[in-house]
C-alpha atoms as a PDB file:
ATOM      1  CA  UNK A   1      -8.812  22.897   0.981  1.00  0.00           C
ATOM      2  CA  UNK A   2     -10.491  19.599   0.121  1.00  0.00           C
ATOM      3  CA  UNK A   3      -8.175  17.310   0.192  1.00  0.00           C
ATOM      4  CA  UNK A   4      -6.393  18.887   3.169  1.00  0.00           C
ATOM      5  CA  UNK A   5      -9.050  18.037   5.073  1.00  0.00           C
ATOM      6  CA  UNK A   6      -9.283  14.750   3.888  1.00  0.00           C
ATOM      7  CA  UNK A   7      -5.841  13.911   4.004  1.00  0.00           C
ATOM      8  CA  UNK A   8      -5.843  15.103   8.033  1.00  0.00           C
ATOM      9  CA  UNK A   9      -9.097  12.957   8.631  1.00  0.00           C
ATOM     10  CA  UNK A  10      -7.454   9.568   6.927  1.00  0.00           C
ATOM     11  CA  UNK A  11      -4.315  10.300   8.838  1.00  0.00           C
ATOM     12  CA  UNK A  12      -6.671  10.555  11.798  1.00  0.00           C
ATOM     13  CA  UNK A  13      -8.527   6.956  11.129  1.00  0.00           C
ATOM     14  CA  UNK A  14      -6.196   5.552   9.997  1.00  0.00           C
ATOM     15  CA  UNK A  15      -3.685   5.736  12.916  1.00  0.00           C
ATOM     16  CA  UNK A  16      -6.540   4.596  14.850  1.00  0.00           C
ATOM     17  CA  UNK A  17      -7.831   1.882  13.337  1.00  0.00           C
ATOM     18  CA  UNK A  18      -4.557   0.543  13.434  1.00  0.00           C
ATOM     19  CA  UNK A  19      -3.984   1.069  17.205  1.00  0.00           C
ATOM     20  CA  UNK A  20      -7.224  -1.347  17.330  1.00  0.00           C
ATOM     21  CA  UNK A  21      -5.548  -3.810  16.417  1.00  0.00           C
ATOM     22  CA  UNK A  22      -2.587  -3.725  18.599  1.00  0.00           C
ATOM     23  CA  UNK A  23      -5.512  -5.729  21.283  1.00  0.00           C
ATOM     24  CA  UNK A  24      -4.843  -8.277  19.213  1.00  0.00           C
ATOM     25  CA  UNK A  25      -1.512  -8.625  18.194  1.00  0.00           C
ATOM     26  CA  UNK A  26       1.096 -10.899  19.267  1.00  0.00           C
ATOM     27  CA  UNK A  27      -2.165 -12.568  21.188  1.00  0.00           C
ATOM     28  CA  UNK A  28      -4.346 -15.794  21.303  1.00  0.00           C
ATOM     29  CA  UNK A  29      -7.535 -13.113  21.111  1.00  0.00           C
ATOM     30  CA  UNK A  30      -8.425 -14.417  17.996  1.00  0.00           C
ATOM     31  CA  UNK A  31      -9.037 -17.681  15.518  1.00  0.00           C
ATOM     32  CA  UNK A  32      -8.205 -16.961  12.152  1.00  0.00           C
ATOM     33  CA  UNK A  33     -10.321 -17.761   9.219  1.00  0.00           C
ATOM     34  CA  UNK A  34     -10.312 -18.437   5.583  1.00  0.00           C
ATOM     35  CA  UNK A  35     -11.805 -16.520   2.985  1.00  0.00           C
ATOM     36  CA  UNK A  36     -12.905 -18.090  -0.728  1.00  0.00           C
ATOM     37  CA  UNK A  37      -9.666 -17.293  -1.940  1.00  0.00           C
ATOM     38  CA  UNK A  38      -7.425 -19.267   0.461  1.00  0.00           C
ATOM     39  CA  UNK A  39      -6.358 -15.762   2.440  1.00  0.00           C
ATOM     40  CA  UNK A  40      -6.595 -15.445   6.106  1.00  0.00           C
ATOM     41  CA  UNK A  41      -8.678 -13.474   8.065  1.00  0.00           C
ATOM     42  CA  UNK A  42      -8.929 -12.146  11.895  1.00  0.00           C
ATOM     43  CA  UNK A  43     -11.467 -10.511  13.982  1.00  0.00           C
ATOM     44  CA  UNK A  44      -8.855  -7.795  14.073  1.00  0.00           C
ATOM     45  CA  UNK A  45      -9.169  -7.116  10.438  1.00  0.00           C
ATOM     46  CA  UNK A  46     -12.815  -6.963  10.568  1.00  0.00           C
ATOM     47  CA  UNK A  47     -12.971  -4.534  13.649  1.00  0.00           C
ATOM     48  CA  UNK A  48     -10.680  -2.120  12.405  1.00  0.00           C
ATOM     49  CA  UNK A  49     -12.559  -2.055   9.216  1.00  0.00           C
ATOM     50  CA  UNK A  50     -15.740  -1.873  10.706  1.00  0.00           C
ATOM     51  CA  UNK A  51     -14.368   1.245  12.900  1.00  0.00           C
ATOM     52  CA  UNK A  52     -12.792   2.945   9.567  1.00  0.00           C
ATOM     53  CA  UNK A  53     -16.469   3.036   7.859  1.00  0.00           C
ATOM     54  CA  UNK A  54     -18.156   4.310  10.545  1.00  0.00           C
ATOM     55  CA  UNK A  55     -15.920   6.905  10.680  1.00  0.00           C
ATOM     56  CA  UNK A  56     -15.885   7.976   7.048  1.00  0.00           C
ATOM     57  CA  UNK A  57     -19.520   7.584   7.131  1.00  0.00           C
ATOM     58  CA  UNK A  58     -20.293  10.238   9.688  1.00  0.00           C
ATOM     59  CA  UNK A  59     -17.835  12.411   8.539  1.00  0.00           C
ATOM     60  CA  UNK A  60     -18.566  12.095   5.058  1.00  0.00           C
ATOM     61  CA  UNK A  61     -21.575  10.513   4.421  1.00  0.00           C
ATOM     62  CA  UNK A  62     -21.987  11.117   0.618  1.00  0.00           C
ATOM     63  CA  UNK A  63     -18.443   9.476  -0.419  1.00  0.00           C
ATOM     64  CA  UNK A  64     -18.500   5.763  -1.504  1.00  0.00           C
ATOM     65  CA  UNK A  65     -16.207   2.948   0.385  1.00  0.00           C
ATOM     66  CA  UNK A  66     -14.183   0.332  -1.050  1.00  0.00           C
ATOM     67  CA  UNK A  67     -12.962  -2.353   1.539  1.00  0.00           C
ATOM     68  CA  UNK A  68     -11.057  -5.533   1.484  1.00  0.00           C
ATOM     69  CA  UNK A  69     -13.373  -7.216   4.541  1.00  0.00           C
ATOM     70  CA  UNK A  70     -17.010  -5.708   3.760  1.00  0.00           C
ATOM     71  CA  UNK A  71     -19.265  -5.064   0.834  1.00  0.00           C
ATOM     72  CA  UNK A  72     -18.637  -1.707  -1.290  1.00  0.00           C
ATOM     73  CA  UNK A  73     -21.106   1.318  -0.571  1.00  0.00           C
ATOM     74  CA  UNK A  74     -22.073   3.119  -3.400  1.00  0.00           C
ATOM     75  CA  UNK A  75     -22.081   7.156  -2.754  1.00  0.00           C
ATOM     76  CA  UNK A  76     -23.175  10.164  -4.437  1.00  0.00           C
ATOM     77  CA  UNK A  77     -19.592  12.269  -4.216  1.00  0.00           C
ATOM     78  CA  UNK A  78     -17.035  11.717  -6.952  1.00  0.00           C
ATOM     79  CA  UNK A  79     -14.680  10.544  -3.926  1.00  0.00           C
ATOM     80  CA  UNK A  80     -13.702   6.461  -3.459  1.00  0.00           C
ATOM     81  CA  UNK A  81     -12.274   5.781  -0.124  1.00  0.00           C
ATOM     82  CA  UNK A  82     -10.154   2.509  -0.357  1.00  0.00           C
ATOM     83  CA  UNK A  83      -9.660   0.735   2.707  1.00  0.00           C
ATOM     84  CA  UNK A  84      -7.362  -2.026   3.558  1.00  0.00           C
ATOM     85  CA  UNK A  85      -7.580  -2.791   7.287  1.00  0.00           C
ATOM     86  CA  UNK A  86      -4.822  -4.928   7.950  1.00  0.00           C
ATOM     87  CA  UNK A  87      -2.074  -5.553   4.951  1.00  0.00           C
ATOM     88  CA  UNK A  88       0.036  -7.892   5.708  1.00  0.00           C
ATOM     89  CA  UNK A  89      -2.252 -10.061   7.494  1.00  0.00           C
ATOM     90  CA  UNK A  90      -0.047 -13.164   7.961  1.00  0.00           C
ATOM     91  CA  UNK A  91       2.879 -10.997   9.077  1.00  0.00           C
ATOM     92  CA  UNK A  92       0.465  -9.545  11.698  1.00  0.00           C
ATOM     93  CA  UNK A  93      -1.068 -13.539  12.620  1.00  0.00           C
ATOM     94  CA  UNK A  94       2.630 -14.563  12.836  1.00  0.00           C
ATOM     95  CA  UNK A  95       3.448 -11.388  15.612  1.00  0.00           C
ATOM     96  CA  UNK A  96       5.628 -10.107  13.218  1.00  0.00           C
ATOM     97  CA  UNK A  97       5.305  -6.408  12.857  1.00  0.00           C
ATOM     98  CA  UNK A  98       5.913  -5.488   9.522  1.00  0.00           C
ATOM     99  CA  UNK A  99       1.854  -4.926   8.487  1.00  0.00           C
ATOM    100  CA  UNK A 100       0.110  -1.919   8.341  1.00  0.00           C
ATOM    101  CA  UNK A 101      -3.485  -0.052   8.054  1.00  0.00           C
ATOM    102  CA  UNK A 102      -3.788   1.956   4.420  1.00  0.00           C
ATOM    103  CA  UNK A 103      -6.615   4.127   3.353  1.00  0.00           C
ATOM    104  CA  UNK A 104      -6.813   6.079   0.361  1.00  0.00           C
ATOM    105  CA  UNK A 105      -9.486   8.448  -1.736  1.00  0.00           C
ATOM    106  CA  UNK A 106      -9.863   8.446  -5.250  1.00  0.00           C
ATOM    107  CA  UNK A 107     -11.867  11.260  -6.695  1.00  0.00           C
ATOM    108  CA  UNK A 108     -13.630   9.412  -9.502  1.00  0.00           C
ATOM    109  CA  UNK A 109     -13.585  11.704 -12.946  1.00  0.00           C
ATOM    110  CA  UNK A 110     -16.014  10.724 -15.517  1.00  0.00           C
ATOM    111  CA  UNK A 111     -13.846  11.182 -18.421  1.00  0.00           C
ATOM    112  CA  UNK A 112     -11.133   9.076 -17.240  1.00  0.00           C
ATOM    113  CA  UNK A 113     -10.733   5.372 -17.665  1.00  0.00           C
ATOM    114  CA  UNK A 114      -7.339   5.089 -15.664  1.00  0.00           C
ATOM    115  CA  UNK A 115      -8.041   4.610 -11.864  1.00  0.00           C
ATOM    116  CA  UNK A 116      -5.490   6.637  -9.638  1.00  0.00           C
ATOM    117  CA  UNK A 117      -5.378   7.788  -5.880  1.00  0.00           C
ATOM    118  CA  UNK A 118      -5.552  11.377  -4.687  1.00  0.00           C
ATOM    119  CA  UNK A 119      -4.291  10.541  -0.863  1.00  0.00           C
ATOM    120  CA  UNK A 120      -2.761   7.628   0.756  1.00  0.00           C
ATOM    121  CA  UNK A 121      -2.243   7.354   4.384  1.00  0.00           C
ATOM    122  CA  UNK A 122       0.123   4.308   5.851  1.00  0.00           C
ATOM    123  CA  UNK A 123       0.229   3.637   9.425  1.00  0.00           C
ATOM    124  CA  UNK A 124       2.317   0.787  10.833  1.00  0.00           C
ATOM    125  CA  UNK A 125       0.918   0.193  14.283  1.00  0.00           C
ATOM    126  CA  UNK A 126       3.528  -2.213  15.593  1.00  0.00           C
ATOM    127  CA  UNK A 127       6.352  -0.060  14.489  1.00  0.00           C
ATOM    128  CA  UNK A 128       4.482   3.094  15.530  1.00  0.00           C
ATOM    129  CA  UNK A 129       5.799   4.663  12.447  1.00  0.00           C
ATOM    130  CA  UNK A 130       3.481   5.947   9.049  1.00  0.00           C
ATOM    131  CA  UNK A 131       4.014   7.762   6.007  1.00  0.00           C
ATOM    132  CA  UNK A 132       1.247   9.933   3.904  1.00  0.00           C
ATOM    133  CA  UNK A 133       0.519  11.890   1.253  1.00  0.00           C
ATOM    134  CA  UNK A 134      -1.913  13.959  -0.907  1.00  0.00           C
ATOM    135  CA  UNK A 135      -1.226  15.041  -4.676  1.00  0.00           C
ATOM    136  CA  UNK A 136       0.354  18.158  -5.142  1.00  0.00           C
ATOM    137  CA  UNK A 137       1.027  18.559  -1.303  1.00  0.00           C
ATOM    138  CA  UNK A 138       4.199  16.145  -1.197  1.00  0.00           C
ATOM    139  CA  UNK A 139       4.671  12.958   0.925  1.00  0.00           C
ATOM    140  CA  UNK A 140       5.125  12.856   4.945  1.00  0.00           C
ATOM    141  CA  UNK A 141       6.668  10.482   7.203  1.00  0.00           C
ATOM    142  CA  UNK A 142       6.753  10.179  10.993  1.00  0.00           C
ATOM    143  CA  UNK A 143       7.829   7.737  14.144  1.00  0.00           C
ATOM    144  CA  UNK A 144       5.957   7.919  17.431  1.00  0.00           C
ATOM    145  CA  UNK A 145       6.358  11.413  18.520  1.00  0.00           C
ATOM    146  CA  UNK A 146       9.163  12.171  16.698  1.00  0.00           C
ATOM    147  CA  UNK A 147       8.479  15.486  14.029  1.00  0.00           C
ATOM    148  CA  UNK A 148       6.779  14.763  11.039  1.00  0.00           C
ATOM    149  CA  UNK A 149       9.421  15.077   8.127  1.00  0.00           C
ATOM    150  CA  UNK A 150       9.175  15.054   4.268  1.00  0.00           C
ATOM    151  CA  UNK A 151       9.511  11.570   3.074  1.00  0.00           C
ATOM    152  CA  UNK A 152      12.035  11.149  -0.225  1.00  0.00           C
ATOM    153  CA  UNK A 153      12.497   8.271  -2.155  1.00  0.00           C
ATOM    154  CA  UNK A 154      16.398   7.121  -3.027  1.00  0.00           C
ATOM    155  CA  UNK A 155      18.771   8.744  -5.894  1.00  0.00           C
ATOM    156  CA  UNK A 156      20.067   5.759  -6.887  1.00  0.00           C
ATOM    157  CA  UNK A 157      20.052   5.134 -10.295  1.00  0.00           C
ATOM    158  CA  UNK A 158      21.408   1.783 -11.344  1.00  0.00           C
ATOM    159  CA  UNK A 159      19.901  -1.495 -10.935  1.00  0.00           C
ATOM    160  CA  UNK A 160      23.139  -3.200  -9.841  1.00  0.00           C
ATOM    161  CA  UNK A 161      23.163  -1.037  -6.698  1.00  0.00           C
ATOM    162  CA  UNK A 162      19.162  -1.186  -5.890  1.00  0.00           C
ATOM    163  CA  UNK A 163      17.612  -3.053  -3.277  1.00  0.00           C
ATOM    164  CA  UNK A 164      14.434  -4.970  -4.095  1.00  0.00           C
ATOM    165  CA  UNK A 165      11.826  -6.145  -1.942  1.00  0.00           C
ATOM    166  CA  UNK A 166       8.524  -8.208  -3.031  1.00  0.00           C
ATOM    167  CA  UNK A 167       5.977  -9.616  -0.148  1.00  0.00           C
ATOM    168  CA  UNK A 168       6.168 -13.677  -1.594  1.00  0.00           C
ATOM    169  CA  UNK A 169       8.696 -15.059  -4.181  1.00  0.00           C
ATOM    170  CA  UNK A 170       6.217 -17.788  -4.235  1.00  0.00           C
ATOM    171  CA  UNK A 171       3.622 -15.287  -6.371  1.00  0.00           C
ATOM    172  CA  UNK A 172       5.878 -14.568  -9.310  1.00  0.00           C
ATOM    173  CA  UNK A 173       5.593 -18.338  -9.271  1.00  0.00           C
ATOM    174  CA  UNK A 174       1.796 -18.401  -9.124  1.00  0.00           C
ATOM    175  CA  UNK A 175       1.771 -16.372 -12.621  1.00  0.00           C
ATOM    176  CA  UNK A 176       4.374 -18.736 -14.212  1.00  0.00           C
ATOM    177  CA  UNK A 177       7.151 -15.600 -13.764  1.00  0.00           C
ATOM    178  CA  UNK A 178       9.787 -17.737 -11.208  1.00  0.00           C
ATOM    179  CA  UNK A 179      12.514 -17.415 -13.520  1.00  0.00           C
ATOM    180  CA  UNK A 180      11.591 -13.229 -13.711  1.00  0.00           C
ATOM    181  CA  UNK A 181      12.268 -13.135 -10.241  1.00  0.00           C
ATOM    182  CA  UNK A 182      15.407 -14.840  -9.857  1.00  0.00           C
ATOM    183  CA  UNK A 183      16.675 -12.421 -13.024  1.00  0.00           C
ATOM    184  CA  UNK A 184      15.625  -9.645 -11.225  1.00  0.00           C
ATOM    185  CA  UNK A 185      17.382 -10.568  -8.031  1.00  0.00           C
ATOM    186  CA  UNK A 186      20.517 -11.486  -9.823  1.00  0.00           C
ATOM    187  CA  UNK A 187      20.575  -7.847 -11.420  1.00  0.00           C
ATOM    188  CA  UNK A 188      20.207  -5.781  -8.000  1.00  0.00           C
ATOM    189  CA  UNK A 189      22.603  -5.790  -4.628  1.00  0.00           C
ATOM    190  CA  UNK A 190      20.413  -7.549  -3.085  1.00  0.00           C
ATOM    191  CA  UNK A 191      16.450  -9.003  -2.394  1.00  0.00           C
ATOM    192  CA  UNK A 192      14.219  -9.137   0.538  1.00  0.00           C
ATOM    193  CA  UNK A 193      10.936  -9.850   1.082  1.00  0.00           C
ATOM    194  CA  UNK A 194       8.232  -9.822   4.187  1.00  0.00           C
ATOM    195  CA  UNK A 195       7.012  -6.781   1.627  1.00  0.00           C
ATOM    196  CA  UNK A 196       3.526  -5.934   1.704  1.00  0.00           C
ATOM    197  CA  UNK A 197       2.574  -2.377   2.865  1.00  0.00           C
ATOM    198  CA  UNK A 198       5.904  -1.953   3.984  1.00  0.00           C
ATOM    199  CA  UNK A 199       7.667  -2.944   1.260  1.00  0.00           C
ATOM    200  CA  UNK A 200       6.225   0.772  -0.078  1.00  0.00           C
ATOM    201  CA  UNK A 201       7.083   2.230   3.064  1.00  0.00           C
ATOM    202  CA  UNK A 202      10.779   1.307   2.264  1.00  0.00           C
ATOM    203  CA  UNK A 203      10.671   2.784  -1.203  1.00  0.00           C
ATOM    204  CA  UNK A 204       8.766   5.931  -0.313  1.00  0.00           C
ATOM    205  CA  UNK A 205      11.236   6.877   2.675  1.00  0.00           C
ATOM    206  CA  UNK A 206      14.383   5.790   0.626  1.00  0.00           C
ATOM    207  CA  UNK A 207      15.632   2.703   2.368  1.00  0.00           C
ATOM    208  CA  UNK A 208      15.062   0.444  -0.776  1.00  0.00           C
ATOM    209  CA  UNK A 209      14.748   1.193  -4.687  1.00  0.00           C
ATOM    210  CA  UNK A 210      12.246  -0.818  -5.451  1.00  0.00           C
ATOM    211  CA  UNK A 211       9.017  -2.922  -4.349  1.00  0.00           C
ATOM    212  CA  UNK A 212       7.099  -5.454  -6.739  1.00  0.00           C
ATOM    213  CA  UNK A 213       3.676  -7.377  -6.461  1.00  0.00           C
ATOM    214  CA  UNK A 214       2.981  -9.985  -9.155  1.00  0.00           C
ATOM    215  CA  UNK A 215      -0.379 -10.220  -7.112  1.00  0.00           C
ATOM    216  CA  UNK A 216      -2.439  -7.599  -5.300  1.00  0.00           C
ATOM    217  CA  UNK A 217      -5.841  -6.087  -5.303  1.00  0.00           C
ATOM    218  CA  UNK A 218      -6.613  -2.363  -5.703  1.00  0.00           C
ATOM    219  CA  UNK A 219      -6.831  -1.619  -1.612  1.00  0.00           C
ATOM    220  CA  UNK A 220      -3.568  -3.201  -1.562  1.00  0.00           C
ATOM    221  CA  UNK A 221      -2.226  -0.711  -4.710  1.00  0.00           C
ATOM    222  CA  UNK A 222      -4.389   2.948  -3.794  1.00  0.00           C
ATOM    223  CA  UNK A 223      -2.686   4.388  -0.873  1.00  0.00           C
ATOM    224  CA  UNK A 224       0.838   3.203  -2.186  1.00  0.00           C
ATOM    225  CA  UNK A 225       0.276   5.017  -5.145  1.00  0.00           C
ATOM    226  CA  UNK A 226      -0.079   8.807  -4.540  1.00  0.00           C
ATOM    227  CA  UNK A 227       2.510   8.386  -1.674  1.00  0.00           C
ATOM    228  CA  UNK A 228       5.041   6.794  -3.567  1.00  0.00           C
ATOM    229  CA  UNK A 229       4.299   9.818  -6.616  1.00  0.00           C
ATOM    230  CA  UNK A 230       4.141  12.630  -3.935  1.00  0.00           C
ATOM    231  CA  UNK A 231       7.901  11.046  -2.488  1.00  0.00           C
ATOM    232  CA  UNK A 232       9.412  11.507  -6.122  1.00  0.00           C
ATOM    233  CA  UNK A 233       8.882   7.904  -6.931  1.00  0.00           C
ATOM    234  CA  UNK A 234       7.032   5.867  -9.507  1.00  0.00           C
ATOM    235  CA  UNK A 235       4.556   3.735  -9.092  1.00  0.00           C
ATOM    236  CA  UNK A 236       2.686   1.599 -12.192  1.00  0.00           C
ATOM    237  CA  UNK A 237       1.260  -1.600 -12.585  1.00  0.00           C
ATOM    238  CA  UNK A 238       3.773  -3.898 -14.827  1.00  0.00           C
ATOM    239  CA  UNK A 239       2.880  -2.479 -18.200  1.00  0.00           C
ATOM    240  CA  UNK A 240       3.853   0.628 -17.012  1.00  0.00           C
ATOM    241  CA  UNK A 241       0.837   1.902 -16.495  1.00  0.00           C
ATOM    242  CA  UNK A 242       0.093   4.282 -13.786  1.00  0.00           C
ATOM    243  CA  UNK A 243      -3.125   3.269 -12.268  1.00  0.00           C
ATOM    244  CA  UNK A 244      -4.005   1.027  -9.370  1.00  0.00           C
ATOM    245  CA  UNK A 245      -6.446  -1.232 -10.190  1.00  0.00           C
ATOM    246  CA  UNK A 246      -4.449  -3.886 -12.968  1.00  0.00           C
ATOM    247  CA  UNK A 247      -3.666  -6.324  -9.966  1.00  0.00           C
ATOM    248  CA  UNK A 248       0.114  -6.080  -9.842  1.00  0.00           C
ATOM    249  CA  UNK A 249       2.166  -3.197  -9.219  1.00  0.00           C
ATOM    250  CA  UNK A 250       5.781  -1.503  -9.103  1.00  0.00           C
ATOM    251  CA  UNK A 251       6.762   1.602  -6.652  1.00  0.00           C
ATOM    252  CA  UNK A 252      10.406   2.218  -7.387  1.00  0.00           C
ATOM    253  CA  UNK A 253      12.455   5.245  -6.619  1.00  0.00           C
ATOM    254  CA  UNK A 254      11.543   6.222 -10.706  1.00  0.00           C
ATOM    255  CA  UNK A 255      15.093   6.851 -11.382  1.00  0.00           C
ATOM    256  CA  UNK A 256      15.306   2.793 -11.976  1.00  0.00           C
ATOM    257  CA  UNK A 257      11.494   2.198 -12.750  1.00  0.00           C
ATOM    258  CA  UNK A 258      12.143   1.961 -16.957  1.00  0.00           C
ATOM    259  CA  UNK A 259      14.643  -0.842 -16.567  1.00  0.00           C
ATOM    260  CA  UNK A 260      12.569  -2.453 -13.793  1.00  0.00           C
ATOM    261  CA  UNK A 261       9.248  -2.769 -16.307  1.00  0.00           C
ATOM    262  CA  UNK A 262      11.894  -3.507 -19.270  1.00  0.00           C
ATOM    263  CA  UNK A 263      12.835  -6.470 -17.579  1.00  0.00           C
ATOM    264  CA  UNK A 264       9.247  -6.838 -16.423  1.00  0.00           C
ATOM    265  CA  UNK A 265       8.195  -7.119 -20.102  1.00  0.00           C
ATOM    266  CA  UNK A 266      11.345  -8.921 -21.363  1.00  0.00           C
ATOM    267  CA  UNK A 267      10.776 -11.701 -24.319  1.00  0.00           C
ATOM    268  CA  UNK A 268       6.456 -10.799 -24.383  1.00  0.00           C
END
């Protein structure tokens, strides 16, 4: 089947592209940069990138690529593959191994204006552990050489006894929602962050209930999205909405997700 195959192949790249940048890691092999909009950057993002591309591009010449390092390619295929490298970039600059390598394809349909992902694929190179998935074939989680089991998200079902996690406190600030966040923490057990990518990894294998981005961009969002879906979860951006291009996002275990975007939307 078609996205079989496509699922095995971004599985495939994407554990290697993140083994690339294990070179670097926890390492003076590289200077970081700054991009225009104040994030950093590392010769480790832009090599693993580079090696994802020319991978999909041999292997599937005809699809179009979305990346966060390089400029789109436009294809002929109704297929989008969504690339994000390294997420988690300053975890990864700081030797701290909570980043990861996600790809994802959307299969672009012309009469839809909502923007979802057909397969995600999560590897976490310096935790050797990943989690994927491909809609209608479930979600898949795996550690080293361990077996590859079916990933589940939590049956919790009250806020009170949810975990959060969020990758900055400081970006509910950036979009005036400080206050939001310190509600939010004050109604579950208890908050963490050092989210990113595996803030999703959490919720999709059911250690926590709930992860929430006031800030991300759509490689950030696709690969979290079908996996988190495919693991019984929910994931939306803060309207509710289940796409993955409205630049914020919530993947929750679904069984909280309605009082999660209440709150969300609270006094609007």
């Amino acid at each position: 089947m078609e996205l079989e195959a496509r699922l095995a192949f971004a599985n495939q790249i994407a554990k290697a592209a993140g083994k690339r940048t294990l070179k670097y890691f926890q390492t003076t092999l590289f200077d970081v940069q700054k991009k225009e909009d104040g994030s950093p950057l590392t010769i480790a993002d832009q090599d693993a990138e580079r090696y994802l591309r020319e991978m999909i591009q041999e292997s599937y010449p005809s699809d179009s690529i979305v990346g966060e390092e390089f400029e789109s390619v436009e294809g002929s295929s109704p297929y989008r593959w969504i690339l994000d490298p390294i997420d988690g970039t300053k975890s990864f600059i700081s030797g701290v191994p909570l980043y990861g390598t996600m790809v994802a394809v959307e299969k672009v349909e012309a009469e839809s204006e909502t923007r979802k992902s057909v397969i995600g694929s999560v590897y976490l190179p310096g935790l050797d552990v990943g989690v994927y998935a491909a809609e209608g074939l479930g979600a898949w989680t795996f550690q080293g050489e361990q077996p590859v089991v079916r990933a589940h998200v939590s049956k919790k079902t009250c806020l009170k006894d949810s975990v959060l996690t969020t990758t900055s406190v400081d970006s509910f600030g950036a979009r005036g929602a400080g206050d939001l966040y310190r509600e939010l923490a004050s109604s579950v057990y208890f908050c963490r962050t050092w989210g990113d990518v595996y803030g999703y990894f959490l919720v999709a294998t059911g250690r926590v209930e709930v992860m929430i981005d006031p800030e991300l961009n759509v490689w950030d969002a696709a690969a979290a999205q079908p996996i988190i879906e495919e693991a019984g979860g929910k994931f939306t951006d803060w309207q509710g909405n289940e796409r993955i291009d409205s630049g914020d996002a919530v993947g929750s275990n679904g069984l909280i997700h309605e009082a999660v975007i209440e709150m969300l939307n609270a006094g609007k």
